[in-house]
N, C-alpha and C. Protein backbone atom coordinates (compact mmCIF):
# COMPACT_ATOMS: atom_id res chain seq x y z
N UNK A 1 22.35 -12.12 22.38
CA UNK A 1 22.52 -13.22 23.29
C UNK A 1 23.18 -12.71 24.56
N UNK A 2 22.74 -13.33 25.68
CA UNK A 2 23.19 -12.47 27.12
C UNK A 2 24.00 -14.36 27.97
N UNK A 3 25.02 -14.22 28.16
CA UNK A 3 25.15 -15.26 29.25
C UNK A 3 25.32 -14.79 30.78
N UNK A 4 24.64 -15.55 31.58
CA UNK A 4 24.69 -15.56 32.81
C UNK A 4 25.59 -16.22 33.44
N UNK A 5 26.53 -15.69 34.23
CA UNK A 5 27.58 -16.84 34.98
C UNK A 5 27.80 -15.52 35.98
N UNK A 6 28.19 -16.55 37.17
CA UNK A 6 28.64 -16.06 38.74
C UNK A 6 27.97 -16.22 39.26
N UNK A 7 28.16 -15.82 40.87
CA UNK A 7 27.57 -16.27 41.58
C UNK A 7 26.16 -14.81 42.73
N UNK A 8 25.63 -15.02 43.33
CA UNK A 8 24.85 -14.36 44.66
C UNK A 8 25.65 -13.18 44.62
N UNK A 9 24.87 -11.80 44.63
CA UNK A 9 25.81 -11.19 45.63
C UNK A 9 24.93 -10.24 47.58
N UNK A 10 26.00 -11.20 48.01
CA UNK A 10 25.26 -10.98 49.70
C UNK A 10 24.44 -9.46 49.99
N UNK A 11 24.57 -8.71 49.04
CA UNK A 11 23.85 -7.35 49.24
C UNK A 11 22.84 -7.40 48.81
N UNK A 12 22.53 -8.09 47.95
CA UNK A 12 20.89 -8.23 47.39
C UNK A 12 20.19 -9.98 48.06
N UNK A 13 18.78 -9.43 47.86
CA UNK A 13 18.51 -10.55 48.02
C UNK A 13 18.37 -12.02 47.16
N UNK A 14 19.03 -13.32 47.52
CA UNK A 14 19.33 -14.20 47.11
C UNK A 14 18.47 -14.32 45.59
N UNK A 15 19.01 -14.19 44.28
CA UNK A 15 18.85 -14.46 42.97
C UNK A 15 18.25 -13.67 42.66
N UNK A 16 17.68 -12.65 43.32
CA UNK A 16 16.58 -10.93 42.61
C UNK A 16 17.72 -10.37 41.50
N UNK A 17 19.04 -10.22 41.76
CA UNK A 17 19.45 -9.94 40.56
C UNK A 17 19.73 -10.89 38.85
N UNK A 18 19.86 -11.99 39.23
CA UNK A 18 19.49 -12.93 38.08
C UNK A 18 18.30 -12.80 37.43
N UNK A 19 17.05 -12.64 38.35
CA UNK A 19 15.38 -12.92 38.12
C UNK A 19 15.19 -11.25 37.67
N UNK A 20 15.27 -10.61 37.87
CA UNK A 20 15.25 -9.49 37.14
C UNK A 20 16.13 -8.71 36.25
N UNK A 21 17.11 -9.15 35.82
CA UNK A 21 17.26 -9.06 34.71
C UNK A 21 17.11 -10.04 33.32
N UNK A 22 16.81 -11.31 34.00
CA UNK A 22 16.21 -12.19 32.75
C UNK A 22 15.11 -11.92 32.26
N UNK A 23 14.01 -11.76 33.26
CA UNK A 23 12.95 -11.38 33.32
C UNK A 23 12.84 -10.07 32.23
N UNK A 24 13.78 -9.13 32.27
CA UNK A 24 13.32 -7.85 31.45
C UNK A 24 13.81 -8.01 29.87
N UNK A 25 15.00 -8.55 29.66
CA UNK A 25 15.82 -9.35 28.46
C UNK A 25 15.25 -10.19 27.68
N UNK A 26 14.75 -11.32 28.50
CA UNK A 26 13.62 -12.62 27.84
C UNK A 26 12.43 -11.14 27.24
N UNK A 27 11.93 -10.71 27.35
CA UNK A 27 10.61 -10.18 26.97
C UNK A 27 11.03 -9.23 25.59
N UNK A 28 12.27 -8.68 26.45
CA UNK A 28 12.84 -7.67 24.80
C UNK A 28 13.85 -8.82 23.94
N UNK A 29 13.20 -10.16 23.76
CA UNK A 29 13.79 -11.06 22.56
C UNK A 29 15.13 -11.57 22.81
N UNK A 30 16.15 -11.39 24.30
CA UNK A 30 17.45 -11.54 24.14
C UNK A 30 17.74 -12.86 24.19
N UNK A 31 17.85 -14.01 23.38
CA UNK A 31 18.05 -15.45 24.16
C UNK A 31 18.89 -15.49 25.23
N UNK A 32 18.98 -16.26 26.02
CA UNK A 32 19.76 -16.44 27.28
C UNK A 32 20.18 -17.72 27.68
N UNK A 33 21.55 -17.30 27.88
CA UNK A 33 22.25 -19.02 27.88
C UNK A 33 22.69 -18.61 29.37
N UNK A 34 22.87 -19.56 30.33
CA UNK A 34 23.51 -19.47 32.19
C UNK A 34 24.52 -20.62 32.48
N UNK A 35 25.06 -20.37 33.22
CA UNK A 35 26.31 -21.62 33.52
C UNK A 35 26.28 -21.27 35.23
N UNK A 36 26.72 -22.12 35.53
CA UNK A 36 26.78 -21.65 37.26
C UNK A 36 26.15 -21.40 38.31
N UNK A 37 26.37 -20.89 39.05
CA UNK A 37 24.97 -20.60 40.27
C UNK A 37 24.39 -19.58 39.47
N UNK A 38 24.34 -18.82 38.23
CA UNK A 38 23.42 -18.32 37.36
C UNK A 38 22.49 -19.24 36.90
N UNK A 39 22.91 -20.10 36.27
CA UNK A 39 21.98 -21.07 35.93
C UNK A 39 21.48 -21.93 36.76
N UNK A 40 21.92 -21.84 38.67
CA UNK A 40 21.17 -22.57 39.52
C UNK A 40 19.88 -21.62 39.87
N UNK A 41 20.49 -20.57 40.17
CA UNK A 41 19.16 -19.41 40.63
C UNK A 41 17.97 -19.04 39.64
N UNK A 42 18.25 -19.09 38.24
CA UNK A 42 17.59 -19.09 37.50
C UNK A 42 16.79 -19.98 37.36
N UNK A 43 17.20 -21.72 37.36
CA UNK A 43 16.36 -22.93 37.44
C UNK A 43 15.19 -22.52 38.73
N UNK A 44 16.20 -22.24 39.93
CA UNK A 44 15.14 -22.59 41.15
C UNK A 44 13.67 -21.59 40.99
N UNK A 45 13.72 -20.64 39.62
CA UNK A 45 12.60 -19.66 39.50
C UNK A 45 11.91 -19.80 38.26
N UNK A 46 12.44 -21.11 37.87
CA UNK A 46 11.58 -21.69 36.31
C UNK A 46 11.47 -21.09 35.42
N UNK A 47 13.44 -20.43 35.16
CA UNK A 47 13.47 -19.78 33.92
C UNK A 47 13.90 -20.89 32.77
N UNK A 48 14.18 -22.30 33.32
CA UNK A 48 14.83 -23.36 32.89
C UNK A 48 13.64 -24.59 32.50
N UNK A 49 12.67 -23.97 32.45
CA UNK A 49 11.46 -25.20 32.51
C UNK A 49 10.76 -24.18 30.93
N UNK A 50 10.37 -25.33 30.03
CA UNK A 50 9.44 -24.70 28.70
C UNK A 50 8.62 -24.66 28.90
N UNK A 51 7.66 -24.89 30.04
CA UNK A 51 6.34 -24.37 30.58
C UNK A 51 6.19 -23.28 30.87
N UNK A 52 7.48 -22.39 30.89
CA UNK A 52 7.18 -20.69 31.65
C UNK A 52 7.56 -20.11 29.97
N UNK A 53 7.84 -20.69 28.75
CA UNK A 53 8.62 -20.05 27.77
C UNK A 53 7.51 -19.09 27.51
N UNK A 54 6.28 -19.05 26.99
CA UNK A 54 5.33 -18.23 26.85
C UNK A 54 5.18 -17.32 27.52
N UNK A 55 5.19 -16.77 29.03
CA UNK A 55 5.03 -16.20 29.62
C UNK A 55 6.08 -15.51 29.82
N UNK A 56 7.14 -15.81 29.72
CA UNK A 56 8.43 -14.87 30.34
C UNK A 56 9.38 -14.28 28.57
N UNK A 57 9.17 -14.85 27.76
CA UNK A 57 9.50 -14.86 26.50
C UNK A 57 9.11 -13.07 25.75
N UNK A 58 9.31 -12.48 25.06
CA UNK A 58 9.00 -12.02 23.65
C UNK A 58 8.08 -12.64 22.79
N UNK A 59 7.29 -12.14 22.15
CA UNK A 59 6.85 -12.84 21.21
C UNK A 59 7.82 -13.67 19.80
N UNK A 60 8.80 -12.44 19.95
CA UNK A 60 9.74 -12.96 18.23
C UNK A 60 10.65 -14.39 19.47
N UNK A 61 11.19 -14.10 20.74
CA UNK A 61 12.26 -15.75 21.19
C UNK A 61 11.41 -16.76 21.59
N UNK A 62 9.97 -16.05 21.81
CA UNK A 62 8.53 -17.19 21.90
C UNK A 62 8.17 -18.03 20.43
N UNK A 63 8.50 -17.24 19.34
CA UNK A 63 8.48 -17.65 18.04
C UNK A 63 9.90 -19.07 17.79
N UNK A 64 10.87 -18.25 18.21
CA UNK A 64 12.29 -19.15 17.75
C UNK A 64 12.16 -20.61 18.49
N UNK A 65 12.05 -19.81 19.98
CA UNK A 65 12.19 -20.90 20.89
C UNK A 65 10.80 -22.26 20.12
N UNK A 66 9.91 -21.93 20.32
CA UNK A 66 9.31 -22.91 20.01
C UNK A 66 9.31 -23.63 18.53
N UNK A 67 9.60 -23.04 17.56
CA UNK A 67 9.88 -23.46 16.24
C UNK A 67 11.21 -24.70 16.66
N UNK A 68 12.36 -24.07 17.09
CA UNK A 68 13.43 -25.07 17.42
C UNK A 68 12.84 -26.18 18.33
N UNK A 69 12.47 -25.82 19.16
CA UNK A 69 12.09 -27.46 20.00
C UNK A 69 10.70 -28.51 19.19
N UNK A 70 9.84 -28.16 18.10
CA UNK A 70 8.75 -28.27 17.59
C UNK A 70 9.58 -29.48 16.71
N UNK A 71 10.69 -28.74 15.92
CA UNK A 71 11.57 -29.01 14.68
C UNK A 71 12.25 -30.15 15.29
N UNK A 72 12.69 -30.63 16.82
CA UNK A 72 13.59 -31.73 17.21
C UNK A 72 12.31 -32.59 18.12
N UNK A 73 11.35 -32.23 17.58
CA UNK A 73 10.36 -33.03 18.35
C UNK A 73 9.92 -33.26 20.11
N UNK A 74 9.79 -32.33 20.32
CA UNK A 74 9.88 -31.98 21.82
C UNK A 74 8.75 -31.17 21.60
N UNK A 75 7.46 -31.67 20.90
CA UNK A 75 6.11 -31.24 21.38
C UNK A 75 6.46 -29.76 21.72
N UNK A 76 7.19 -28.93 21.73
CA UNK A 76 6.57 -27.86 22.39
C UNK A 76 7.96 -26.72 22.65
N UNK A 77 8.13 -25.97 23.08
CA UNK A 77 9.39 -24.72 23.09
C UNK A 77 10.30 -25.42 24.07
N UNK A 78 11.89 -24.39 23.58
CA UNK A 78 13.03 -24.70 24.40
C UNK A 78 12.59 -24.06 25.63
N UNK A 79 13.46 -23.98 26.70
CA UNK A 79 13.17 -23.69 27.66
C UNK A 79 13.94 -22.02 27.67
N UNK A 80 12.63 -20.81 28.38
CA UNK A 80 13.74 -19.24 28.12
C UNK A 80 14.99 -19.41 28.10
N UNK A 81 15.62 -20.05 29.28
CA UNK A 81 17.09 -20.21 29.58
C UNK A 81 17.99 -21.36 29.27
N UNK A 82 18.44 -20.93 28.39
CA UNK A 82 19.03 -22.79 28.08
C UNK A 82 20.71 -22.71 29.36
N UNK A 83 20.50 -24.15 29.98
CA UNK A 83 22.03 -23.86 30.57
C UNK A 83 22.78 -24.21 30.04
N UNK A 84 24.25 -23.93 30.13
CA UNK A 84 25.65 -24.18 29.64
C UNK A 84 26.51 -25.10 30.14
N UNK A 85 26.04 -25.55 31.22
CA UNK A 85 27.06 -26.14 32.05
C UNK A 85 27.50 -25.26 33.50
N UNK A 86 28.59 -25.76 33.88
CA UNK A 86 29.27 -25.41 35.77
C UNK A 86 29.61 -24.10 35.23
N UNK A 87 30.42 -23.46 36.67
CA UNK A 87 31.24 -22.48 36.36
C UNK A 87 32.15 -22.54 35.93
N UNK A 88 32.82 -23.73 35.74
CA UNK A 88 33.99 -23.66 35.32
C UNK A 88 34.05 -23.51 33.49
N UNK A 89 33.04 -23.68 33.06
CA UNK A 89 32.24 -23.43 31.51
C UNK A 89 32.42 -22.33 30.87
N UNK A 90 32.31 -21.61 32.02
CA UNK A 90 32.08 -19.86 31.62
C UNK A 90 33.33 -19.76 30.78
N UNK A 91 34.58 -19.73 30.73
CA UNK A 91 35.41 -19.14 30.04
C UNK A 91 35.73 -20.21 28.83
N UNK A 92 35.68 -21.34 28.87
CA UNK A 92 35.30 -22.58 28.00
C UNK A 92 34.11 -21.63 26.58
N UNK A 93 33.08 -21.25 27.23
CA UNK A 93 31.93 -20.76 26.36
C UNK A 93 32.92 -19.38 25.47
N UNK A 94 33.37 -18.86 25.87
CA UNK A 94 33.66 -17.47 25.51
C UNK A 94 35.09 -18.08 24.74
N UNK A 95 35.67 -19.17 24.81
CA UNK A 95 37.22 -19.74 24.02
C UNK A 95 35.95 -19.97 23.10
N UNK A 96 35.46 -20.65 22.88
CA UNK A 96 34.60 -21.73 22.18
C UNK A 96 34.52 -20.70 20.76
N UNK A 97 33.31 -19.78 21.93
CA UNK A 97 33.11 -18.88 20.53
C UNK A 97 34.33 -17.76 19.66
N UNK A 98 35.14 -17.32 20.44
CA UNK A 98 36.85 -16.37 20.04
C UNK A 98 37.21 -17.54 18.64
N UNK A 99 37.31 -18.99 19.27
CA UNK A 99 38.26 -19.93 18.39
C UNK A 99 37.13 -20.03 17.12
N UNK A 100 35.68 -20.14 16.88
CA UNK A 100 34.76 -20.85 15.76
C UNK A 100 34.96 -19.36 15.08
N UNK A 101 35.08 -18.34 15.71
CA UNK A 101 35.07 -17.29 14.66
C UNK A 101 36.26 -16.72 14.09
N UNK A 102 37.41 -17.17 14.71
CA UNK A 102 38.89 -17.15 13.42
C UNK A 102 39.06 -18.62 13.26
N UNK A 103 38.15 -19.25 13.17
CA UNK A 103 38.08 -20.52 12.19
C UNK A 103 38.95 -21.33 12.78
N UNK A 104 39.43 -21.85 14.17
CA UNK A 104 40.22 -22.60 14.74
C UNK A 104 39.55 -24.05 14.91
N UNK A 105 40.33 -24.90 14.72
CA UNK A 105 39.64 -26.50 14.84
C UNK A 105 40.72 -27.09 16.56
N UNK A 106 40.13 -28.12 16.98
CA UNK A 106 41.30 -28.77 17.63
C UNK A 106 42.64 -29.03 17.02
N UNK A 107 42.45 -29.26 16.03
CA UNK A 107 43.77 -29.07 15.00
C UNK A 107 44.85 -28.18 15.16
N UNK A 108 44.05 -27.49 14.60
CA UNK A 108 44.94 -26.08 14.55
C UNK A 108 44.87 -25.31 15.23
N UNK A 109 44.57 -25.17 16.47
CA UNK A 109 44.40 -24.31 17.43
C UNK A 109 45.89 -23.89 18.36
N UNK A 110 46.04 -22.82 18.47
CA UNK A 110 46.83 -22.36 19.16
C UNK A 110 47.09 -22.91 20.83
N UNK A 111 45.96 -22.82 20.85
CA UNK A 111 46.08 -23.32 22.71
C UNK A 111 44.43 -23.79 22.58
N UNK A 112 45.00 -24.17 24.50
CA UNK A 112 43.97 -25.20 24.83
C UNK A 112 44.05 -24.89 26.23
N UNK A 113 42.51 -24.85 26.51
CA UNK A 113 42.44 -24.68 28.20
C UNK A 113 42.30 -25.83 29.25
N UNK A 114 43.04 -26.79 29.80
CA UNK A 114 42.53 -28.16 30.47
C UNK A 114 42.13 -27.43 31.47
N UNK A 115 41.20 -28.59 32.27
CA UNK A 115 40.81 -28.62 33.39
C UNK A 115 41.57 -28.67 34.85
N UNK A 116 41.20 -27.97 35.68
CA UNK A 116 41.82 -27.82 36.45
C UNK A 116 42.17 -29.39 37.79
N UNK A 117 40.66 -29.52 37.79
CA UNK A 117 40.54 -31.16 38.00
C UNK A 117 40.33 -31.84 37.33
N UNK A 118 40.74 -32.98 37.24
CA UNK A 118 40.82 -34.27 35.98
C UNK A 118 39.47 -34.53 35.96
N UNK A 119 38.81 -34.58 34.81
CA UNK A 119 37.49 -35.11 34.53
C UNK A 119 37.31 -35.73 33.43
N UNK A 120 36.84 -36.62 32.40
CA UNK A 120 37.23 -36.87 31.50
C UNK A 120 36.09 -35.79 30.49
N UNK A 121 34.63 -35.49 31.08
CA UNK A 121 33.76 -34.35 30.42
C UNK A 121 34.60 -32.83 30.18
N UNK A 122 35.99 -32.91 31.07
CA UNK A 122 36.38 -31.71 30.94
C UNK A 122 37.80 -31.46 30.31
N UNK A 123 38.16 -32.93 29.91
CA UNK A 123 39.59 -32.88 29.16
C UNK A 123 39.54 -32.66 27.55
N UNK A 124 38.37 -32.31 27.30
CA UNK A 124 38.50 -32.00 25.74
C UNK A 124 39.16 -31.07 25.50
N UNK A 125 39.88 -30.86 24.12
CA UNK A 125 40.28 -29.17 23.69
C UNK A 125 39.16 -28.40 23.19
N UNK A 126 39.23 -27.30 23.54
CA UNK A 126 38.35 -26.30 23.84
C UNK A 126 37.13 -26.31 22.48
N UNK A 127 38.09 -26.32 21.00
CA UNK A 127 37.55 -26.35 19.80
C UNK A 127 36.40 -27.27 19.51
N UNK A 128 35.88 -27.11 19.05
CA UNK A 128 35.19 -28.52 17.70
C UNK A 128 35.60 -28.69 16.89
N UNK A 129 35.63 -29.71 16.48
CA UNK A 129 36.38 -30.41 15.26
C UNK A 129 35.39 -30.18 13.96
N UNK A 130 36.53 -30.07 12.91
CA UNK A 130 35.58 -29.38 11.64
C UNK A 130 34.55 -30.37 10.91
């Protein structure tokens, strides 16, 4: 699994580095999750649409992907790139997964990351509940 987060960088041209490395990843099977102007630059090149999943895919995440969206009834594959959410997600994603794998609940969790601006989508504790 590869996540995409950050932003442009002014030396290349606008999203060629997002679009080519999804582009080479999607084909060698890597699923790909994006948050951020990763997952904006990526949308604006229809790595985010299940109409390109066939074409930009592997055969084995062309297999997954479409079995999972088939299985929740969505006629047809997830999309290559699933997004995550803003930037502000990115480190949210990476608590998320640290806390599910030493078995932390909202409960019992050591800490908690709030939001920096009040939102109520963003005042949860980081965990899932068991």
């Amino acid at each position: 699994m590869f996540l995409f987060a950050g932003c442009n960088n002014v030396k290349i041209s606008q999203d060629l580095n997002f679009i080519t490395i999804a582009r080479r990843i999607l084909k060698e099977n890597v699923q790909v999750l994006a948050t951020g102007c990763g997952a904006g630059a990526l949308m604006r090149h229809g790595f985010l649409d299940p109409a390109n999943t066939a074409k930009l895919c592997g055969d084995s995440l062309k297999t997954v992907l479409t079995a999972i969206g088939e299985a929740n009834g969505l006629d047809g594959p997830l999309p290559p790139v699933l997004h995550m959410g803003s930037c502000v997600d990115n480190s949210r994603a990476v608590a998320v997964a640290v806390a599910n794998k030493l078995g932390w609940t909202r409960i019992n969790s050591p800490w908690w990351l709030p939001p920096l601006k009040l939102s109520p989508k963003k005042q949860s504790p980081l965990a899932p509940m068991p």
